[in-house]
N, C-alpha and C. Protein backbone atom coordinates (compact mmCIF):
# COMPACT_ATOMS: atom_id res chain seq x y z
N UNK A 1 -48.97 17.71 -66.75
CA UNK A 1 -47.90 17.75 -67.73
C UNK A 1 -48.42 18.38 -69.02
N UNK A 2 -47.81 19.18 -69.44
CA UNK A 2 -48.28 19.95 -70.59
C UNK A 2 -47.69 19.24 -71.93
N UNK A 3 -48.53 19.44 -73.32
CA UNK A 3 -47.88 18.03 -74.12
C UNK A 3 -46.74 18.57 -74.50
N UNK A 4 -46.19 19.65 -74.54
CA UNK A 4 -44.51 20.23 -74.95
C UNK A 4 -43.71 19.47 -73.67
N UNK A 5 -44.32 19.37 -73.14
CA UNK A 5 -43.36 18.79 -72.00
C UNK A 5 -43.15 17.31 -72.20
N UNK A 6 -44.34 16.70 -72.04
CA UNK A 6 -44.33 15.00 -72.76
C UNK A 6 -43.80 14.90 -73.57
N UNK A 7 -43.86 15.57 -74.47
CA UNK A 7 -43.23 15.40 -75.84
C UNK A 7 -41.46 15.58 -75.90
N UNK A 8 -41.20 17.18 -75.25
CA UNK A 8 -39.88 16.78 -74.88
C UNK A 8 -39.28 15.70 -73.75
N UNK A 9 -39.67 15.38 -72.55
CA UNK A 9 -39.58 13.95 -72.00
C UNK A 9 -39.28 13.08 -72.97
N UNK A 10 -40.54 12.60 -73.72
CA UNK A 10 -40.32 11.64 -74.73
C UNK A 10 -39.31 11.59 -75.75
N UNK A 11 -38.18 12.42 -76.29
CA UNK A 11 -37.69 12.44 -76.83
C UNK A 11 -36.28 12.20 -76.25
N UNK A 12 -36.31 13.32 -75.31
CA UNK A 12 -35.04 13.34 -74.43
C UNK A 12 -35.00 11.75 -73.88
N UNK A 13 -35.44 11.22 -73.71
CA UNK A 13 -35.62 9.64 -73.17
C UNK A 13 -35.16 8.58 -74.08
N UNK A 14 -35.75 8.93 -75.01
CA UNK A 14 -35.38 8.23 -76.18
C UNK A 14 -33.84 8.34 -76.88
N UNK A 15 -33.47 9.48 -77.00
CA UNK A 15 -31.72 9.84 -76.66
C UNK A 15 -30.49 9.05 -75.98
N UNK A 16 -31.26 9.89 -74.68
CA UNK A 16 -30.48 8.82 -73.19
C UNK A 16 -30.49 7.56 -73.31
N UNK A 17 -31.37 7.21 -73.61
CA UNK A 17 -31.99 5.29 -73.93
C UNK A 17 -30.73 4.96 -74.94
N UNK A 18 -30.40 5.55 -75.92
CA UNK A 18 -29.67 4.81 -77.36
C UNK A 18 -28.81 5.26 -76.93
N UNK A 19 -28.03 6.04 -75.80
CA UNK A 19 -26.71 6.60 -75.97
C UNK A 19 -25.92 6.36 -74.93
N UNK A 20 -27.12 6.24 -73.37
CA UNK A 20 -26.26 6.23 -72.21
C UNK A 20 -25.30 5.07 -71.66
N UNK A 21 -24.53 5.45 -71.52
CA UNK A 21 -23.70 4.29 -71.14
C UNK A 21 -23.67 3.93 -69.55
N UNK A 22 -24.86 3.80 -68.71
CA UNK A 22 -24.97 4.05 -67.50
C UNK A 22 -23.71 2.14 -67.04
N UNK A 23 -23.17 2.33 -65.99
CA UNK A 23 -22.12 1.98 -65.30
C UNK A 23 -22.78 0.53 -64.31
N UNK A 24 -22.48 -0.69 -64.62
CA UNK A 24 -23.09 -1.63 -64.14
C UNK A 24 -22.90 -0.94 -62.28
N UNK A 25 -21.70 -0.38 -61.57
CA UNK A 25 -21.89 -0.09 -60.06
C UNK A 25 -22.43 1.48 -59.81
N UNK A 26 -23.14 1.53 -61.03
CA UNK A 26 -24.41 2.42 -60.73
C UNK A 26 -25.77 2.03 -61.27
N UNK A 27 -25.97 1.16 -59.96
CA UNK A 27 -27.62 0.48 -60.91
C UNK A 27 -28.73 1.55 -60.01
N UNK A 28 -28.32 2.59 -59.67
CA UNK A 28 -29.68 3.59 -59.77
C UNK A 28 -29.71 4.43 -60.79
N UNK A 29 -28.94 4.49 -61.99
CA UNK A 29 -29.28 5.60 -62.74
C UNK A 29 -29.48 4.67 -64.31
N UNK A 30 -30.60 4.50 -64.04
CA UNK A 30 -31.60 4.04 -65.51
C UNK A 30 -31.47 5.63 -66.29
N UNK A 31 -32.29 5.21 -67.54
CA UNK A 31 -32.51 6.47 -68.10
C UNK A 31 -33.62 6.84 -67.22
N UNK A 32 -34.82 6.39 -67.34
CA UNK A 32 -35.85 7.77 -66.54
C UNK A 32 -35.44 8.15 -65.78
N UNK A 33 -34.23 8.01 -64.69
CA UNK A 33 -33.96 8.24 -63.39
C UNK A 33 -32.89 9.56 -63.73
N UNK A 34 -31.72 9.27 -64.28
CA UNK A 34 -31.07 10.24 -65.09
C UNK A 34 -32.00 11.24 -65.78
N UNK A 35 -32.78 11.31 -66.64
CA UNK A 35 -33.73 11.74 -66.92
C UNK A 35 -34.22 12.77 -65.85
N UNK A 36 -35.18 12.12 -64.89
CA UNK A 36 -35.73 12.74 -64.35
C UNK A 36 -35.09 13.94 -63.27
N UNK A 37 -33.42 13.08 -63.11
CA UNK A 37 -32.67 13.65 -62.11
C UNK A 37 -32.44 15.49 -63.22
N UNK A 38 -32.14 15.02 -64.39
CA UNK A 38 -31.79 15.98 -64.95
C UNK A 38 -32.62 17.14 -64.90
N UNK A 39 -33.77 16.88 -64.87
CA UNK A 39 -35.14 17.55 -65.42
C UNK A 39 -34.95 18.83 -64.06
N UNK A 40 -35.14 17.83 -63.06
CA UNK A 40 -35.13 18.99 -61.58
C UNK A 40 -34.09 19.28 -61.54
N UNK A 41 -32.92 19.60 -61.94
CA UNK A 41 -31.51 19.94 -61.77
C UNK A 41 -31.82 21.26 -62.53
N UNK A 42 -32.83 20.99 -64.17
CA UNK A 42 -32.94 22.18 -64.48
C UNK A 42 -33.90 23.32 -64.39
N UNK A 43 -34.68 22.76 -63.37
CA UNK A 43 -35.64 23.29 -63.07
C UNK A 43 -35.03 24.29 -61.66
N UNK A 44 -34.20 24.24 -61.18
CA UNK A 44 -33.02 24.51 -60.18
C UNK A 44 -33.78 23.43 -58.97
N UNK A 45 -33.71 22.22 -58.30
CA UNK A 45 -33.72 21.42 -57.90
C UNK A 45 -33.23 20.11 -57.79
N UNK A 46 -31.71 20.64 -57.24
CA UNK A 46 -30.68 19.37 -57.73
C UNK A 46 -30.90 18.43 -56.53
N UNK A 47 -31.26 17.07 -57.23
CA UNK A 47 -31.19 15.85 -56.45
C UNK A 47 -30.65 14.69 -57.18
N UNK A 48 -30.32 13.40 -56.25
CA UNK A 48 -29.81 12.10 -57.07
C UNK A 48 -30.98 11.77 -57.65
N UNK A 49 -30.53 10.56 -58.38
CA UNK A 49 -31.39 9.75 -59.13
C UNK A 49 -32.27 8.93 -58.71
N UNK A 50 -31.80 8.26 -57.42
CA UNK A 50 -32.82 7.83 -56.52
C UNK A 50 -34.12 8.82 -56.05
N UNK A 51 -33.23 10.08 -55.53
CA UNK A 51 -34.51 10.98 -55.24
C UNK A 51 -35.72 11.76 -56.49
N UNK A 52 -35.04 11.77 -57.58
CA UNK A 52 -35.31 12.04 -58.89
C UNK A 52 -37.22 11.43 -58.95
N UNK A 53 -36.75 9.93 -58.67
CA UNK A 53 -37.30 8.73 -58.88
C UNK A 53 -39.15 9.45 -58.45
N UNK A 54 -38.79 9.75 -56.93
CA UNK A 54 -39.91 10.01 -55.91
C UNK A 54 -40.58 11.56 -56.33
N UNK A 55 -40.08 12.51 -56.50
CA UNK A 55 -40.45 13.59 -56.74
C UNK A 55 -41.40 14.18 -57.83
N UNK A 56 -42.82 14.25 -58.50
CA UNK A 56 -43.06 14.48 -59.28
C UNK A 56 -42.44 15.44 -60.08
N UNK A 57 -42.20 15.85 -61.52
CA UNK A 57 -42.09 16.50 -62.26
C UNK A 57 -42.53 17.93 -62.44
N UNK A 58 -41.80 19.01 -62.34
CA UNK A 58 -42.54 20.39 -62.70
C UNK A 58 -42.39 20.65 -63.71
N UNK A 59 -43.03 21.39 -64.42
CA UNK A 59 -43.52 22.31 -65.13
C UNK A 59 -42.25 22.93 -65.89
N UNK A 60 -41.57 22.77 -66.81
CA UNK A 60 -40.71 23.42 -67.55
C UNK A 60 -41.04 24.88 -68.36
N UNK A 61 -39.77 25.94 -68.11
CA UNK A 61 -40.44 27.39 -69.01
C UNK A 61 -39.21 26.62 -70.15
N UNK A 62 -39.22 27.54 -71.07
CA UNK A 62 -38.35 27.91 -72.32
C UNK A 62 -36.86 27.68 -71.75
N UNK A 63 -36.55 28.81 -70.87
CA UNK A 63 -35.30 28.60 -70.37
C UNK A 63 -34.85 26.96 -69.50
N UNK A 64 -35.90 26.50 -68.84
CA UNK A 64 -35.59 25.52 -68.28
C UNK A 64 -35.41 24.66 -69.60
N UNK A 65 -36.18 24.23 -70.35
CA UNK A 65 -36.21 23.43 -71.43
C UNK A 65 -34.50 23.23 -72.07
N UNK A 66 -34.65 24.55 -72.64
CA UNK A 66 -33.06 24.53 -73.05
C UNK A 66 -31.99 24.19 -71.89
N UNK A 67 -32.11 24.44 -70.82
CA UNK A 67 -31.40 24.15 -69.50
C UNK A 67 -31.03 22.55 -69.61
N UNK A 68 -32.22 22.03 -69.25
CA UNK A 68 -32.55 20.47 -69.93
C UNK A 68 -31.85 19.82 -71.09
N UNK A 69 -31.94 20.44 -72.08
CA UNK A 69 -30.89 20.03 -73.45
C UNK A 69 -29.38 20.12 -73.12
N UNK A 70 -29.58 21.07 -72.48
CA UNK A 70 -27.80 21.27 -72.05
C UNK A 70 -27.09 20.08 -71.31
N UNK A 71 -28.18 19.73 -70.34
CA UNK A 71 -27.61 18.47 -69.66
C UNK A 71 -27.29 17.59 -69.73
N UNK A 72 -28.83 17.00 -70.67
CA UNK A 72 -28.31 16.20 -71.43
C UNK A 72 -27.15 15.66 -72.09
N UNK A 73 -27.19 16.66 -73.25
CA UNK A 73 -26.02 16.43 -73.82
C UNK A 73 -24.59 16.33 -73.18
N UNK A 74 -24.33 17.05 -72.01
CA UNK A 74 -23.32 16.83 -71.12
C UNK A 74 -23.38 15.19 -70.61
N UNK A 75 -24.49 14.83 -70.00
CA UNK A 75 -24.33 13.55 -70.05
C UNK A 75 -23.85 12.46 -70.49
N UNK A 76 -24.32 12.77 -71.78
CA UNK A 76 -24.40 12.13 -72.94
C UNK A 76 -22.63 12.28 -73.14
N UNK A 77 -22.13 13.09 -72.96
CA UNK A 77 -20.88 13.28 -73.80
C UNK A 77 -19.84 12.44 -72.18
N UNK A 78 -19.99 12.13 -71.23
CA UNK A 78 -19.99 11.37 -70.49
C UNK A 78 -19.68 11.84 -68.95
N UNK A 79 -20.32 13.09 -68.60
CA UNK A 79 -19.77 13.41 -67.49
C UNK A 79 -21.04 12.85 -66.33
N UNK A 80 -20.28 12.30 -65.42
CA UNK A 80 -21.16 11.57 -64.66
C UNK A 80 -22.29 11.70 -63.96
N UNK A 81 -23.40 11.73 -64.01
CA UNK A 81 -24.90 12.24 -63.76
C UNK A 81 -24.69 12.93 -62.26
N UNK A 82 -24.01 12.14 -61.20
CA UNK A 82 -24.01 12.93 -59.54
C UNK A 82 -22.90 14.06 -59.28
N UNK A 83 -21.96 14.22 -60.99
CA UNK A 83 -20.78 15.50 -61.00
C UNK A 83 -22.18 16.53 -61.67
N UNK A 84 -22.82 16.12 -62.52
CA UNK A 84 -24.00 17.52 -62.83
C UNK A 84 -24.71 17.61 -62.00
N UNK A 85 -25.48 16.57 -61.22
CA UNK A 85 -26.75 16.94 -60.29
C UNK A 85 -26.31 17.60 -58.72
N UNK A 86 -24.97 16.69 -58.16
CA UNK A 86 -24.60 17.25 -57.25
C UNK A 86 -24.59 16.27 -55.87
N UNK A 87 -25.30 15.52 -56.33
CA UNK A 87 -25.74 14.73 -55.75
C UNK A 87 -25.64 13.08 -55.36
N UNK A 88 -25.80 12.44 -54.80
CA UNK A 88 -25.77 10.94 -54.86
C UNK A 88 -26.44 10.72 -53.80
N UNK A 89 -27.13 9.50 -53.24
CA UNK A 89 -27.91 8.62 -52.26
C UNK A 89 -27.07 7.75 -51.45
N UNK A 90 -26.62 7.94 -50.85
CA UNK A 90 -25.68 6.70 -49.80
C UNK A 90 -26.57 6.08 -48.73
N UNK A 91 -26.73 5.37 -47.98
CA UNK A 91 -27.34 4.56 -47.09
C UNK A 91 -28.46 5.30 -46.87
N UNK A 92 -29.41 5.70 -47.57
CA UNK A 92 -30.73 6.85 -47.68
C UNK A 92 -30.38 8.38 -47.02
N UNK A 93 -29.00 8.62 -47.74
CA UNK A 93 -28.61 10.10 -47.48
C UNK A 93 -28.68 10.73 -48.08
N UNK A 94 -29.07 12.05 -48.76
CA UNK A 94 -29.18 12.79 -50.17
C UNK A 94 -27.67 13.50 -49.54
N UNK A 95 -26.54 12.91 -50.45
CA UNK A 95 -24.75 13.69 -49.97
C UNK A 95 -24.73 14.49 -51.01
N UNK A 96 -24.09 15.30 -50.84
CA UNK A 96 -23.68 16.51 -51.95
C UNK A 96 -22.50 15.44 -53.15
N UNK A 97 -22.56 15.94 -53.71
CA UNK A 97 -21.35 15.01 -54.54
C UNK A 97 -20.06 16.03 -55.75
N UNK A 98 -19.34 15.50 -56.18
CA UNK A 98 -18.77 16.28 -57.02
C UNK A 98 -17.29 16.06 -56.96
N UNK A 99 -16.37 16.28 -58.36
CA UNK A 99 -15.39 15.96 -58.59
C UNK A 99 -14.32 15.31 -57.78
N UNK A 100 -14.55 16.36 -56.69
CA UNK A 100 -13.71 16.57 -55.60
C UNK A 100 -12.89 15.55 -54.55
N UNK A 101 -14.49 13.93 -55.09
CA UNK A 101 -14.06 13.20 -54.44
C UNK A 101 -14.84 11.91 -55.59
N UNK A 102 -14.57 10.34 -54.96
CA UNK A 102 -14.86 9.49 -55.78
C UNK A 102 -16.64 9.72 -55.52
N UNK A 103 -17.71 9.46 -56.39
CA UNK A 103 -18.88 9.17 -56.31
C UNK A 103 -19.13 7.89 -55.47
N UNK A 104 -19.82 7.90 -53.98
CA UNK A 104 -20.02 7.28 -53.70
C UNK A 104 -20.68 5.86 -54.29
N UNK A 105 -20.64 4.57 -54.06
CA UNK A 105 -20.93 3.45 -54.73
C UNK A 105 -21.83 2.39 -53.77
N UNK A 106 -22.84 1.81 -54.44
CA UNK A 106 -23.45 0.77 -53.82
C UNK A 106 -22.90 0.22 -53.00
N UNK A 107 -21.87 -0.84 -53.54
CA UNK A 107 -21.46 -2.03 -53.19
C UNK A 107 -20.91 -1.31 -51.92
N UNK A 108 -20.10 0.39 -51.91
CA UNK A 108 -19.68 0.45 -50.38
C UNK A 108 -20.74 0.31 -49.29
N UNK A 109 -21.89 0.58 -49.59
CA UNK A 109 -23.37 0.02 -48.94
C UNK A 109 -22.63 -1.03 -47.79
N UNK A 110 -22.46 -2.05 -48.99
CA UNK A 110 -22.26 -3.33 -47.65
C UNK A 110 -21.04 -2.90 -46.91
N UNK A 111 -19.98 -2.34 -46.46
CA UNK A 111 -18.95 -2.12 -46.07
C UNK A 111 -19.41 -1.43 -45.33
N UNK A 112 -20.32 -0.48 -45.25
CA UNK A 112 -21.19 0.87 -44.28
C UNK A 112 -21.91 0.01 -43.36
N UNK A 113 -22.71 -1.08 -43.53
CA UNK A 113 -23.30 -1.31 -43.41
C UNK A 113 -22.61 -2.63 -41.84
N UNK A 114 -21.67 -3.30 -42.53
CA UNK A 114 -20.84 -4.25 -41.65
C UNK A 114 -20.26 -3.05 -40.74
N UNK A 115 -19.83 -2.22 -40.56
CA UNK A 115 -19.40 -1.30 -39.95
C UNK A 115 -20.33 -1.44 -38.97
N UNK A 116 -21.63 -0.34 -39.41
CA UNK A 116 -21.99 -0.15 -38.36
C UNK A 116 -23.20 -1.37 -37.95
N UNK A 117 -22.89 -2.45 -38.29
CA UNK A 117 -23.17 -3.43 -37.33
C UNK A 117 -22.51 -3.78 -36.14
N UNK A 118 -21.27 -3.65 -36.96
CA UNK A 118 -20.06 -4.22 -35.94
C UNK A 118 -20.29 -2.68 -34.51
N UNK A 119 -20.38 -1.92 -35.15
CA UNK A 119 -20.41 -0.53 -33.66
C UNK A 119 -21.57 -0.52 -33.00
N UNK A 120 -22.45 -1.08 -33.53
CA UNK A 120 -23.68 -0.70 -32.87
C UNK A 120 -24.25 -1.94 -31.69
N UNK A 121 -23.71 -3.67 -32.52
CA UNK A 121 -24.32 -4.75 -31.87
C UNK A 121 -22.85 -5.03 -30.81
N UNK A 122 -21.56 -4.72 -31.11
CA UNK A 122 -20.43 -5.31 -30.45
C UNK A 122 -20.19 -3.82 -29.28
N UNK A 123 -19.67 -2.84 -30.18
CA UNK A 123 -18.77 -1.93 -29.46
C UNK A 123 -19.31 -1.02 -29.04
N UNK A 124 -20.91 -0.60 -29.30
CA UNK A 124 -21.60 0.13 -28.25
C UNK A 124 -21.92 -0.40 -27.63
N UNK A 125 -22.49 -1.89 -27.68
CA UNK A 125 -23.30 -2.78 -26.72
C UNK A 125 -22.46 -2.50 -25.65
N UNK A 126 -21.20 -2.66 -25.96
CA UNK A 126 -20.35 -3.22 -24.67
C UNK A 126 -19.89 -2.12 -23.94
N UNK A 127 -19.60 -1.00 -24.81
CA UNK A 127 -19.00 0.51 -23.91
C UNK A 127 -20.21 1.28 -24.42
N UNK A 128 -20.67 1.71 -24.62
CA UNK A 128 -21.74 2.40 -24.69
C UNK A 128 -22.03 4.18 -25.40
N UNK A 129 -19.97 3.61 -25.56
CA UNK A 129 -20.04 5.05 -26.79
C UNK A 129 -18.82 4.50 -28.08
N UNK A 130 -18.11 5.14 -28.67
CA UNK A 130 -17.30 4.83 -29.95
C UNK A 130 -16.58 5.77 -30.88
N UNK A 131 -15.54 5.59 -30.68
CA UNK A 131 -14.70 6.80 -31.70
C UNK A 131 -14.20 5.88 -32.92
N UNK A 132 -14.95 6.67 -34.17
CA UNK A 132 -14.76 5.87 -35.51
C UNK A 132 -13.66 6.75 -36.62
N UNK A 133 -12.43 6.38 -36.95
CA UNK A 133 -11.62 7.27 -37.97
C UNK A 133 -11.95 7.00 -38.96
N UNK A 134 -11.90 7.49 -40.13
CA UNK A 134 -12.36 7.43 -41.82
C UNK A 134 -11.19 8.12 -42.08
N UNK A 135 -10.09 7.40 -42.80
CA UNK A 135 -9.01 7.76 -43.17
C UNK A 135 -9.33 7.63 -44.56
N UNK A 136 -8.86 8.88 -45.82
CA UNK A 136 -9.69 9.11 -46.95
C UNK A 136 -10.97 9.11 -47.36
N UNK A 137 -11.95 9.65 -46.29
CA UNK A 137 -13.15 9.87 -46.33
C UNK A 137 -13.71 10.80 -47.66
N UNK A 138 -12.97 10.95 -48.36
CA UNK A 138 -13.70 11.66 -50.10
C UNK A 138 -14.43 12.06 -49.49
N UNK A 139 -15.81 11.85 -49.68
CA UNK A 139 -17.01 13.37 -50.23
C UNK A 139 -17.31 12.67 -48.18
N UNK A 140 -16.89 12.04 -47.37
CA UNK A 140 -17.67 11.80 -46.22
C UNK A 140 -18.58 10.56 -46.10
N UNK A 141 -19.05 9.83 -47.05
CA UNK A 141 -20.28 8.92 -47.22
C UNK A 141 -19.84 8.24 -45.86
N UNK A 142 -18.89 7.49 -45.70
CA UNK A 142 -19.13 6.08 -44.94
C UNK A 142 -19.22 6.84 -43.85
N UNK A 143 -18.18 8.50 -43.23
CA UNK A 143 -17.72 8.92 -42.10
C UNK A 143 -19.54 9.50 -41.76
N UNK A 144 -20.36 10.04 -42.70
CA UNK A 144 -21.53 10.83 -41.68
C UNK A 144 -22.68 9.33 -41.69
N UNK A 145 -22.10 8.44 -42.82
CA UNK A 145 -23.27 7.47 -42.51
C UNK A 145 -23.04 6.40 -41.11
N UNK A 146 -22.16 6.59 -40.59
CA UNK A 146 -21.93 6.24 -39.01
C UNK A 146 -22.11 6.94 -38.35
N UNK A 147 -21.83 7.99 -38.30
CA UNK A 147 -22.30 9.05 -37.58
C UNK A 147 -23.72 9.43 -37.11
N UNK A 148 -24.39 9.07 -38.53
CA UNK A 148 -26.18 9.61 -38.53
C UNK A 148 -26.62 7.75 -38.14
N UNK A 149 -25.56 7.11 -37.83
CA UNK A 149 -26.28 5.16 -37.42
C UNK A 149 -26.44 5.28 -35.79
N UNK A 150 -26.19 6.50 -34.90
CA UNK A 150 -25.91 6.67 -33.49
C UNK A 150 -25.24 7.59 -33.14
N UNK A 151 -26.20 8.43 -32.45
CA UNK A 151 -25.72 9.27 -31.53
C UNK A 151 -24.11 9.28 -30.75
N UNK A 152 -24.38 8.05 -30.62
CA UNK A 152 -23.02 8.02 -29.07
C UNK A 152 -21.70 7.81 -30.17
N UNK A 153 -21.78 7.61 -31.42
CA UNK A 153 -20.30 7.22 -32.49
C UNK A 153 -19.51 8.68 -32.57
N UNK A 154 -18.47 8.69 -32.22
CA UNK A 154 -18.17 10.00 -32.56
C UNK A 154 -16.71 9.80 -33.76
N UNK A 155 -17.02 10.45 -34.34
CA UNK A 155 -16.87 10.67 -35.82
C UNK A 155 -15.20 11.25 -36.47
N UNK A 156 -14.38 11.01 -36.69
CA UNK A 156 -13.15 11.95 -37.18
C UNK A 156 -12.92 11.39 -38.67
N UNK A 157 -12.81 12.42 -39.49
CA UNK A 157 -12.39 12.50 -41.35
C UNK A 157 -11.53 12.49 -41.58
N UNK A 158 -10.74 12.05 -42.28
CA UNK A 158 -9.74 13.11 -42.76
C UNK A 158 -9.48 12.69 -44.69
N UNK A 159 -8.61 13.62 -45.07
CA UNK A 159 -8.67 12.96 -46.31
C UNK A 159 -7.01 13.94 -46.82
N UNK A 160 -6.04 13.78 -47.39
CA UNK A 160 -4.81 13.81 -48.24
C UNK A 160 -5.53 14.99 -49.27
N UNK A 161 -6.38 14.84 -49.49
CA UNK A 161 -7.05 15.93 -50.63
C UNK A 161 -8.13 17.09 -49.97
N UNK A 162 -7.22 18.51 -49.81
CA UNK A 162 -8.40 19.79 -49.35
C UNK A 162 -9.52 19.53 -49.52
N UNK A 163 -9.55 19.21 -51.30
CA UNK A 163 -10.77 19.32 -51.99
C UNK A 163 -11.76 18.60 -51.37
N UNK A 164 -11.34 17.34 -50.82
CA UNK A 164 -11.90 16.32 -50.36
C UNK A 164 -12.80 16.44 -49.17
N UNK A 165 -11.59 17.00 -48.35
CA UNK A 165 -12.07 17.42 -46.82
C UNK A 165 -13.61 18.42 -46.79
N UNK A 166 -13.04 19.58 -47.90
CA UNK A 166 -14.01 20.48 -48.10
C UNK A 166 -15.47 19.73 -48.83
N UNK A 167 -15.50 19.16 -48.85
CA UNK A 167 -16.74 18.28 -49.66
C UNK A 167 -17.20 17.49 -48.63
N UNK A 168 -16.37 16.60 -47.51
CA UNK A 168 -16.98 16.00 -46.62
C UNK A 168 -17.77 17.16 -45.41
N UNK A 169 -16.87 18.15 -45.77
CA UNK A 169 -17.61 19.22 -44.33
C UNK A 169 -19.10 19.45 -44.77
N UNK A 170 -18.82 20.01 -46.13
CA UNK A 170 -19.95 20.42 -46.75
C UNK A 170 -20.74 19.68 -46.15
N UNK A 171 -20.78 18.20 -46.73
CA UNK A 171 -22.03 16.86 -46.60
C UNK A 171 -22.39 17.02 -44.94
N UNK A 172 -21.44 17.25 -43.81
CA UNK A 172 -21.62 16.92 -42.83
C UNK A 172 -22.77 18.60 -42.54
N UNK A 173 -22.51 19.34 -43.26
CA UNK A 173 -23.00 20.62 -42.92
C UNK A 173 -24.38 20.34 -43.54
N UNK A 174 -25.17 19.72 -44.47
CA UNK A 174 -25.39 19.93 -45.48
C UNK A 174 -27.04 18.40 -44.82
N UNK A 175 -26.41 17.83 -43.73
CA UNK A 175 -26.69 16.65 -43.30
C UNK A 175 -27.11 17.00 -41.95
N UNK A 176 -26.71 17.83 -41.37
CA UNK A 176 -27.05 18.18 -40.31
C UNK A 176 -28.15 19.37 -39.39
């Protein structure tokens, strides 16, 4: 880390810290995490905040730097960290993310999660394959995170919003 770099880190941190208003059903985006998510977003390496977390830090030029300020402040002014990065983490999925659809959320975790318990210990056990609908599947989260829980689940989306659909294909494209 070069000290222009620490130094801007350190500041930019200190910002985010006094300003962010991060969202109690987003408890992965602390400031360093936001932070860090930002940093590789401007470095052109868009990931969530979770993945942010794992990835060491590169090397910022001039242009990235200012890139960095930009984001910030977008942040800051309140647009939601996975509508700039692109990104979000669903059941350890890096999904594409963006307007288009709601930002996937923790708490649907447990709802993904009872799902594909219920398909995997009941309704594959017993037939040995499974057709799952996701009616308003937004960006896809719950529809590819069943999908990627077993082979034999076979999968249908749909969603009332193009935009929507087009964002779940993406993820499914994007995932596969």
């Amino acid at each position: 880390d070069s000290p222009a770099d620490q130094a801007l880190f350190t500041r930019l941190r200190g910002r985010l810290h006094s300003a962010l208003q991060a969202l109690p059903d987003k408890p992965e985006e602390t400031t360093d995490s936001a932070l860090r998510c930002l940093w590789h977003l401007a470095g052109g390496r868009p990931m969530s905040a979770d993945a942010a977390l794992e990835v060491p830090l590169a090397p910022l030029t001039p242009d990235t730097r200012a890139e960095l300020e930009r984001l910030v402040e977008q942040r800051m002014s309140g647009v939601p960290l996975a509508h700039l990065s692109g990104r979000q983490r669903f059941m350890g999925l890096e999904l594409l993310a963006g307007a288009q659809a709601l930002i996937p959320r923790r708490e649907t975790e447990l709802l993904a999660r009872a799902a594909i318990d219920t398909l995997v210990n009941h309704v594959l056990a017993r037939q040995g394959q499974a057709t799952v609908v996701d009616a308003c599947t937004g960006c896809g989260n719950l529809a590819v995170a069943m999908a990627h829980a077993d082979p034999r689940v076979q999968v249908f989306a749909s969603d009332l919003s193009a935009d929507a659909v087009e964002l779940a294909r993406r993820n499914v494209e994007h995932l596969s």
